[in-house]
Protein backbone atom coordinates (compact mmCIF):
# COMPACT_ATOMS: atom_id res chain seq x y z
CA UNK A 1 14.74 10.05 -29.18
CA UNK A 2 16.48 11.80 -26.73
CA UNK A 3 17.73 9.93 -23.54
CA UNK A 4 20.15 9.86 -21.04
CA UNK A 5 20.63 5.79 -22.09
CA UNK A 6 23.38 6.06 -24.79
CA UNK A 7 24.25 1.87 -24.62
CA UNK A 8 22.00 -0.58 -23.82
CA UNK A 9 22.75 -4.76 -22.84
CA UNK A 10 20.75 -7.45 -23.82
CA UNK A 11 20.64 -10.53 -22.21
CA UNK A 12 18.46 -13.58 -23.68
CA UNK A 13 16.49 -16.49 -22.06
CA UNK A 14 19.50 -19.16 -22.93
CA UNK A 15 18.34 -22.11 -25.45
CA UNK A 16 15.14 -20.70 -26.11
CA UNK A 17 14.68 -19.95 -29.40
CA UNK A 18 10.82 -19.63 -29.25
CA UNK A 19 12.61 -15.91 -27.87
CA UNK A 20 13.92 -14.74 -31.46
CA UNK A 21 11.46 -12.44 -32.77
CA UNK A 22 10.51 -10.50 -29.40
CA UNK A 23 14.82 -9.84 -29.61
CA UNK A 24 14.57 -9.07 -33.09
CA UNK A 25 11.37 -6.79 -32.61
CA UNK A 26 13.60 -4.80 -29.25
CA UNK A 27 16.94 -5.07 -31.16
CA UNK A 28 15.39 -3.50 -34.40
CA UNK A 29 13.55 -0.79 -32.10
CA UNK A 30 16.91 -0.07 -30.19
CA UNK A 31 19.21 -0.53 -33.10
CA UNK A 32 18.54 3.19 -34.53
CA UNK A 33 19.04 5.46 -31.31
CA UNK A 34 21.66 3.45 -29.21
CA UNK A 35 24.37 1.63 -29.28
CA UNK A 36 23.43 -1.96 -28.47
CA UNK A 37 25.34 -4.92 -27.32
CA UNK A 38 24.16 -8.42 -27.08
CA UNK A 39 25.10 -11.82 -25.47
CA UNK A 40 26.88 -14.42 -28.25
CA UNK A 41 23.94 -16.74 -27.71
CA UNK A 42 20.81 -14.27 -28.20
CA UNK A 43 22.58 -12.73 -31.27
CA UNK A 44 22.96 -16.27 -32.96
CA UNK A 45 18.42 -15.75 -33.05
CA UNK A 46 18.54 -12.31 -34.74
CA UNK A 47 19.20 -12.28 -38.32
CA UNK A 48 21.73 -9.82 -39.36
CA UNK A 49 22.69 -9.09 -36.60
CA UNK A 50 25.03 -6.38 -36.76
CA UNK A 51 25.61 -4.99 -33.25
CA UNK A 52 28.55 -5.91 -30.99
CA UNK A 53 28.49 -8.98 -29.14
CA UNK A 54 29.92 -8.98 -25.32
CA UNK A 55 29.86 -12.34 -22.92
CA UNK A 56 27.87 -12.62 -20.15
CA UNK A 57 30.61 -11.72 -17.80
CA UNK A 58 31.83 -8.09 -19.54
CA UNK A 59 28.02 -7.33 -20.78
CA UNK A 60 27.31 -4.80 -17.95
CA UNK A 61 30.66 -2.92 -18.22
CA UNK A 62 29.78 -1.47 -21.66
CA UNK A 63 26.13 -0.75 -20.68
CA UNK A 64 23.97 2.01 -19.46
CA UNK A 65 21.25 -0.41 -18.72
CA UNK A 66 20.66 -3.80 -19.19
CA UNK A 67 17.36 -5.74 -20.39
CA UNK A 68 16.58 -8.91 -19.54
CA UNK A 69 14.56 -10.91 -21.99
CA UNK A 70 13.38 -13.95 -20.62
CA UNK A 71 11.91 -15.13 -17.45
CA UNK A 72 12.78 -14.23 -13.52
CA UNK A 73 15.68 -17.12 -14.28
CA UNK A 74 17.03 -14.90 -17.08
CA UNK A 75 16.55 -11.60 -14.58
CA UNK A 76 18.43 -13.21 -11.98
CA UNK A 77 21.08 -13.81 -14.05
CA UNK A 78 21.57 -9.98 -15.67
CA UNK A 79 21.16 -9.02 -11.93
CA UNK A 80 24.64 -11.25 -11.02
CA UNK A 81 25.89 -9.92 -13.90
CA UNK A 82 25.36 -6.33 -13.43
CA UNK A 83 26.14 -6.31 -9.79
CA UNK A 84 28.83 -3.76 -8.77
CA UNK A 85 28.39 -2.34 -12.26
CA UNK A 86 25.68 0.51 -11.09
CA UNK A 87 23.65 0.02 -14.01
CA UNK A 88 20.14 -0.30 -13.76
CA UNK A 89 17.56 -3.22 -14.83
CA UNK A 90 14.75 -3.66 -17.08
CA UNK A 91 12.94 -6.86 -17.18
CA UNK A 92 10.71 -8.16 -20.43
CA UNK A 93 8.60 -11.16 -19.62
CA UNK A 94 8.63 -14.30 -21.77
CA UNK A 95 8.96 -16.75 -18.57
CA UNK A 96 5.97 -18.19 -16.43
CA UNK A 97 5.51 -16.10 -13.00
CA UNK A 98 7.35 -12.85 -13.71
CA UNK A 99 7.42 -10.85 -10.89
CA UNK A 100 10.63 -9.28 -11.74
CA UNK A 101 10.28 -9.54 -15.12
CA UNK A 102 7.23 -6.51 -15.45
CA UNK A 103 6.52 -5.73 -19.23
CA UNK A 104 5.21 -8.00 -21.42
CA UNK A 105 6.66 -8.18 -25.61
CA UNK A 106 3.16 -7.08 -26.86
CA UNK A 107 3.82 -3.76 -24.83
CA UNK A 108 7.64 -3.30 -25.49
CA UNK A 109 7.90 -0.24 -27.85
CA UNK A 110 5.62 1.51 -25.76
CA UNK A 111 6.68 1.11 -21.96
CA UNK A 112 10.42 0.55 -23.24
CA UNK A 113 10.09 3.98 -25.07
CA UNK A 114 8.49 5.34 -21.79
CA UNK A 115 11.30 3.83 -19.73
CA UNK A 116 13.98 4.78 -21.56
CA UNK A 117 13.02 8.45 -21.64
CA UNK A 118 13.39 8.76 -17.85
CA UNK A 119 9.47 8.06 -17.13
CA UNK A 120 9.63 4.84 -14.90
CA UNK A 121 9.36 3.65 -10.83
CA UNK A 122 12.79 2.81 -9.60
CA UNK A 123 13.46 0.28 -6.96
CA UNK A 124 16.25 -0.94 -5.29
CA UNK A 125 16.99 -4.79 -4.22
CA UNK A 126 19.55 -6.18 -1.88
CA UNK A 127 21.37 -9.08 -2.82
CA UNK A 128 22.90 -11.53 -1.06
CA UNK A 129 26.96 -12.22 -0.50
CA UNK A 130 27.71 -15.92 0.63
CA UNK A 131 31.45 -16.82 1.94
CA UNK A 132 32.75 -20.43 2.50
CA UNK A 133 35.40 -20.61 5.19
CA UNK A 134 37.82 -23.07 5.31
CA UNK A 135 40.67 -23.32 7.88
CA UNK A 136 39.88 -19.22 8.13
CA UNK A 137 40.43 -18.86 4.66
CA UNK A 138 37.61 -17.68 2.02
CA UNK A 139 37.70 -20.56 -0.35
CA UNK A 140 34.59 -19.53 -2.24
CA UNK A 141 32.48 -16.38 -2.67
CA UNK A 142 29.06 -16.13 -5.05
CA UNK A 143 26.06 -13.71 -4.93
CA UNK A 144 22.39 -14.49 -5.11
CA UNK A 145 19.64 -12.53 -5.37
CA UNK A 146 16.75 -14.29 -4.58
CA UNK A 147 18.13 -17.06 -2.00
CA UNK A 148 21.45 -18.88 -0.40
CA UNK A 149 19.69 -22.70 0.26
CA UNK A 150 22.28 -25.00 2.06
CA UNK A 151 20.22 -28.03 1.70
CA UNK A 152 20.70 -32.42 2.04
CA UNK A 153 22.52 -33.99 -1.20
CA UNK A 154 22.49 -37.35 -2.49
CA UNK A 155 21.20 -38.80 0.84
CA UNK A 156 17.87 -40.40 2.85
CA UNK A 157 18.87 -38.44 5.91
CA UNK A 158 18.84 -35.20 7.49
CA UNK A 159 21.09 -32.59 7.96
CA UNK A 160 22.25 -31.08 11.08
CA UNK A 161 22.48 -27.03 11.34
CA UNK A 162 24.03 -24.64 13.87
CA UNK A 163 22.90 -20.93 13.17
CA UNK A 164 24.17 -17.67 14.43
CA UNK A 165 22.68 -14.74 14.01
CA UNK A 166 25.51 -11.47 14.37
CA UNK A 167 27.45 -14.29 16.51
CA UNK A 168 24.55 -15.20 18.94
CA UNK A 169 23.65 -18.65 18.54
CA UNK A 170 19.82 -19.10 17.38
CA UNK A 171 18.91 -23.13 17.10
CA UNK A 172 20.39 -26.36 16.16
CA UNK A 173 18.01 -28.28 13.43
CA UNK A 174 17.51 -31.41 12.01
CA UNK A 175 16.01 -30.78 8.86
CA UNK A 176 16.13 -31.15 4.70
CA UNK A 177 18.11 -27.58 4.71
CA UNK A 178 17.58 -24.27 5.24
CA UNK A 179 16.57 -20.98 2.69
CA UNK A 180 17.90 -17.60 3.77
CA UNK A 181 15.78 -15.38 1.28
CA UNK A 182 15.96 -11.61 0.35
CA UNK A 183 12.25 -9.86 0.18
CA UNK A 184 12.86 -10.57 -3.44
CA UNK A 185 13.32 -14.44 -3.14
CA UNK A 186 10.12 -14.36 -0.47
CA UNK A 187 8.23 -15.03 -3.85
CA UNK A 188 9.91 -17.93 -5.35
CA UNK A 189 11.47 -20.90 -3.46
CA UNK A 190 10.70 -19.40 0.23
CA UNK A 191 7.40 -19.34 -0.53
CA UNK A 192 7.11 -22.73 -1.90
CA UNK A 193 8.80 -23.82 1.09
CA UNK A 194 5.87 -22.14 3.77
CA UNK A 195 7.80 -18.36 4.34
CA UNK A 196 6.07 -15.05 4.45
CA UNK A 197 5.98 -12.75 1.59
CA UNK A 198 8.12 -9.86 2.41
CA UNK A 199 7.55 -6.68 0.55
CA UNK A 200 10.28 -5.54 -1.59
CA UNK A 201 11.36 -2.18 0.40
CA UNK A 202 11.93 -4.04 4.04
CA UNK A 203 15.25 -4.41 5.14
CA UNK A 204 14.75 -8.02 6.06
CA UNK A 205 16.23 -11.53 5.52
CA UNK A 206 14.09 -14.72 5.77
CA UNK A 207 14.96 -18.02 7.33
CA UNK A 208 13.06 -20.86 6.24
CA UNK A 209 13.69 -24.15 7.41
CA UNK A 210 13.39 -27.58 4.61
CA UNK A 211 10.61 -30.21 6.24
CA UNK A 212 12.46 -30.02 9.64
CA UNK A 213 12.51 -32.85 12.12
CA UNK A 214 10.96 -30.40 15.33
CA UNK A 215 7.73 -28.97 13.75
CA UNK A 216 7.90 -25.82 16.28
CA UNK A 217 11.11 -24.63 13.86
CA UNK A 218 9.28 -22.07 12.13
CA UNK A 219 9.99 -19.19 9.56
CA UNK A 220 12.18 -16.46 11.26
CA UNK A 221 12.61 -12.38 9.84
CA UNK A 222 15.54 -10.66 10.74
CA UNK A 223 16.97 -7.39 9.90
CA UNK A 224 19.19 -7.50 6.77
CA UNK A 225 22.21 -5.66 8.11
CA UNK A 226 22.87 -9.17 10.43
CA UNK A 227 25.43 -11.45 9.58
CA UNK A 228 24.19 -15.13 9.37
CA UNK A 229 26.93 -18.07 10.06
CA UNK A 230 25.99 -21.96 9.42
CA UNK A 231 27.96 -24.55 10.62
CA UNK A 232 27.63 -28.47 10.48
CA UNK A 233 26.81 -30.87 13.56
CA UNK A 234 30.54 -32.51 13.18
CA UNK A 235 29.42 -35.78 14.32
CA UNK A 236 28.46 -37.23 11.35
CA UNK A 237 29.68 -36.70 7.70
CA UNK A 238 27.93 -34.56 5.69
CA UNK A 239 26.09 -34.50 2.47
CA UNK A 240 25.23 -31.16 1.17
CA UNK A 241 25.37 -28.55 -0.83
CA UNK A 242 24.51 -25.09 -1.00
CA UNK A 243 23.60 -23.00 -3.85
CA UNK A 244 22.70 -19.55 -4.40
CA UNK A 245 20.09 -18.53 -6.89
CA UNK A 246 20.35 -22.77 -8.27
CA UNK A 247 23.99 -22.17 -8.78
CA UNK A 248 25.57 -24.75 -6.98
CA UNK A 249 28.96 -24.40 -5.12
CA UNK A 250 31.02 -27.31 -4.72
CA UNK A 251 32.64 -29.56 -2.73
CA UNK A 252 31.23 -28.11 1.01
CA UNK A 253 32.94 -29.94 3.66
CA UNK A 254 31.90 -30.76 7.26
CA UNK A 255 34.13 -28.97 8.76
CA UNK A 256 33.03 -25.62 6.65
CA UNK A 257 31.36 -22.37 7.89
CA UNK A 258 28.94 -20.45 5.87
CA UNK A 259 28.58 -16.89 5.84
CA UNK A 260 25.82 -15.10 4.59
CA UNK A 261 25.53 -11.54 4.40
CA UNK A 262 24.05 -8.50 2.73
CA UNK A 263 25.92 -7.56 -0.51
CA UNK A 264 26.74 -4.12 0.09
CA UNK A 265 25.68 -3.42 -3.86
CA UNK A 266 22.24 -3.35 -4.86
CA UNK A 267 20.82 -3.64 -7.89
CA UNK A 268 18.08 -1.01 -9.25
CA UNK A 269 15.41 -2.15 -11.39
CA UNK A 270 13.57 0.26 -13.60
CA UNK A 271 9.59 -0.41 -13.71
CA UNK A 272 7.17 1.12 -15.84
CA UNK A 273 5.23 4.39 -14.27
CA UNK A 274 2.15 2.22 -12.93
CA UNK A 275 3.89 -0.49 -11.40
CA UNK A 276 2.25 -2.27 -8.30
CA UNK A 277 3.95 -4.69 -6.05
CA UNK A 278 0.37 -5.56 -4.69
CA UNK A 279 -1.23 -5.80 -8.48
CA UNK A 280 1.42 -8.11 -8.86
CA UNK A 281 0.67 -10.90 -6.41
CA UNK A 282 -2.47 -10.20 -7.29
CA UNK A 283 -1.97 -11.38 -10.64
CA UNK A 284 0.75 -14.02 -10.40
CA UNK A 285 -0.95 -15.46 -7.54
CA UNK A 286 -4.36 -15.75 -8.58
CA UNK A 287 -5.87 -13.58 -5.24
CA UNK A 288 -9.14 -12.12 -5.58
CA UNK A 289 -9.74 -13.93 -8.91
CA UNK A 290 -13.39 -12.75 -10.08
CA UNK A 291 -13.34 -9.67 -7.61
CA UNK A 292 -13.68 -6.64 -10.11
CA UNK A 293 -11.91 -4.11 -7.33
């Protein structure tokens, strides 16, 4: 089985055993032709195991590629994982929706094998690189790559948002929060939250505003290459938080500014020959259903 993957990464769904035999089926088709490493968690549900084991936060730097075996939760985090790491993505479905996650385990020795021998559609996603400033010093940094949502915590009321778009000043809201979305996250909490699908190879960001107070503050597409700052109305205290792909960080402050820009790595994601963006929301949404075309 020739291939110019020599070491693959796998990276398990996280307290879910019901995913132990679809990794013991891929680890025990892998096993033979390449060297395979494995998160400690995943390789606690193969038996006899006997590959090498990395953490979560090394995995990437000993692979060629990296499979994610799970949901778009588990995909989101091998993306973080593998960012700045140049290493492509291959998703295996065991989740709910899937869009990222594009082969299913009853087809994994067959795509896989097709993948893996160089015959697959590769795409490129931009992620997203937030920066809290405080008293113009960087006091936290984290990635996403589906959405940054600065949002109301552990309070009745509103929150108050100044936005700036490449330091021109958009609007002032009133609202629950606000999602700034990749064309990747325009499919999972954006859209929830009454954004536009964006299709994956746009260089575009989306802001979405949370149930605001002035009903006229609508959905807004930019160009990706802008730089987004957030401040807080400084005339009341503040509870919020903002997290980036549901990983929260901590301890925002009034007095904070949020930056939000492009992350100037990608991350490639390998998809099987026939892959179809369109198929897809035609499937995971439920359009046409009953329309044979």
């Amino acid at each position: 089985m020739p291939t110019k993957f020599k070491s693959i990464g796998i990276l398990g769904k996280s307290s879910a055993p019901e995913i132990a035999e679809t990794l013991k089926t891929l680890y025990q088709f892998l096993q033979p032709h390449y060297q395979v490493f494995i998160d400690p968690e995943s390789a606690q549900l193969i038996p006899d195991y006997s590959g090498e084991i990395q953490p979560l936060k090394s995995l990437a730097q000993h692979c060629d590629v990296l499979i994610a075996v799970g949901g778009d939760g588990t995909f989101l985090a091998a993306a973080r994982a593998a960012s700045g790491c140049n290493i492509p993505l291959i998703g295996i479905n065991l989740g709910r929706l899937g869009f990222l996650v594009d082969i299913s385990p009853a087809e994994l020795e067959t795509k896989l094998h097709a993948i893996l021998q160089g015959h697959y559609r590769q795409e490129k996603r931009s992620l997203l690189r937030t920066k809290i400033i405080r008293d113009e010093q960087i006091i936290h940094e984290e990635t996403a790559v589906n959405e940054v949502v600065i949002h109301r915590w552990v309070t009745p009321s509103m929150i108050e948002l100044i936005t700036s778009i490449d330091g021109v000043y958009l609007n002032t809201q009133r609202s629950d929060g606000l999602i700034i979305s990749t064309p990747t996250g325009s499919t999972a909490y954006s859209l929830s939250a009454g954004g536009p699908i964006i299709h994956p190879a746009l260089n575009a960001l989306i802001l979405v505003p949370l149930n605001p107070h002035t009903l006229s503050n609508r959905p807004i597409v930019i160009d990706d290459s802008a730089e987004i700052e957030i401040n807080f109305i400084k005339t009341n205290e503040v509870n919020a938080q903002v997290t980036c792909d549901h990983i929260a960080i901590p301890d925002v402050l009034i007095s904070d500014t949020i930056l939000i820009k492009k992350d100037p790595n990608p991350i490639t994601i390998l998809h099987p020959e026939n892959h179809d963006f369109f198929h897809t929301l035609r499937d995971k949404l439920h359009w046409s259903v009953g329309n044979p075309t």
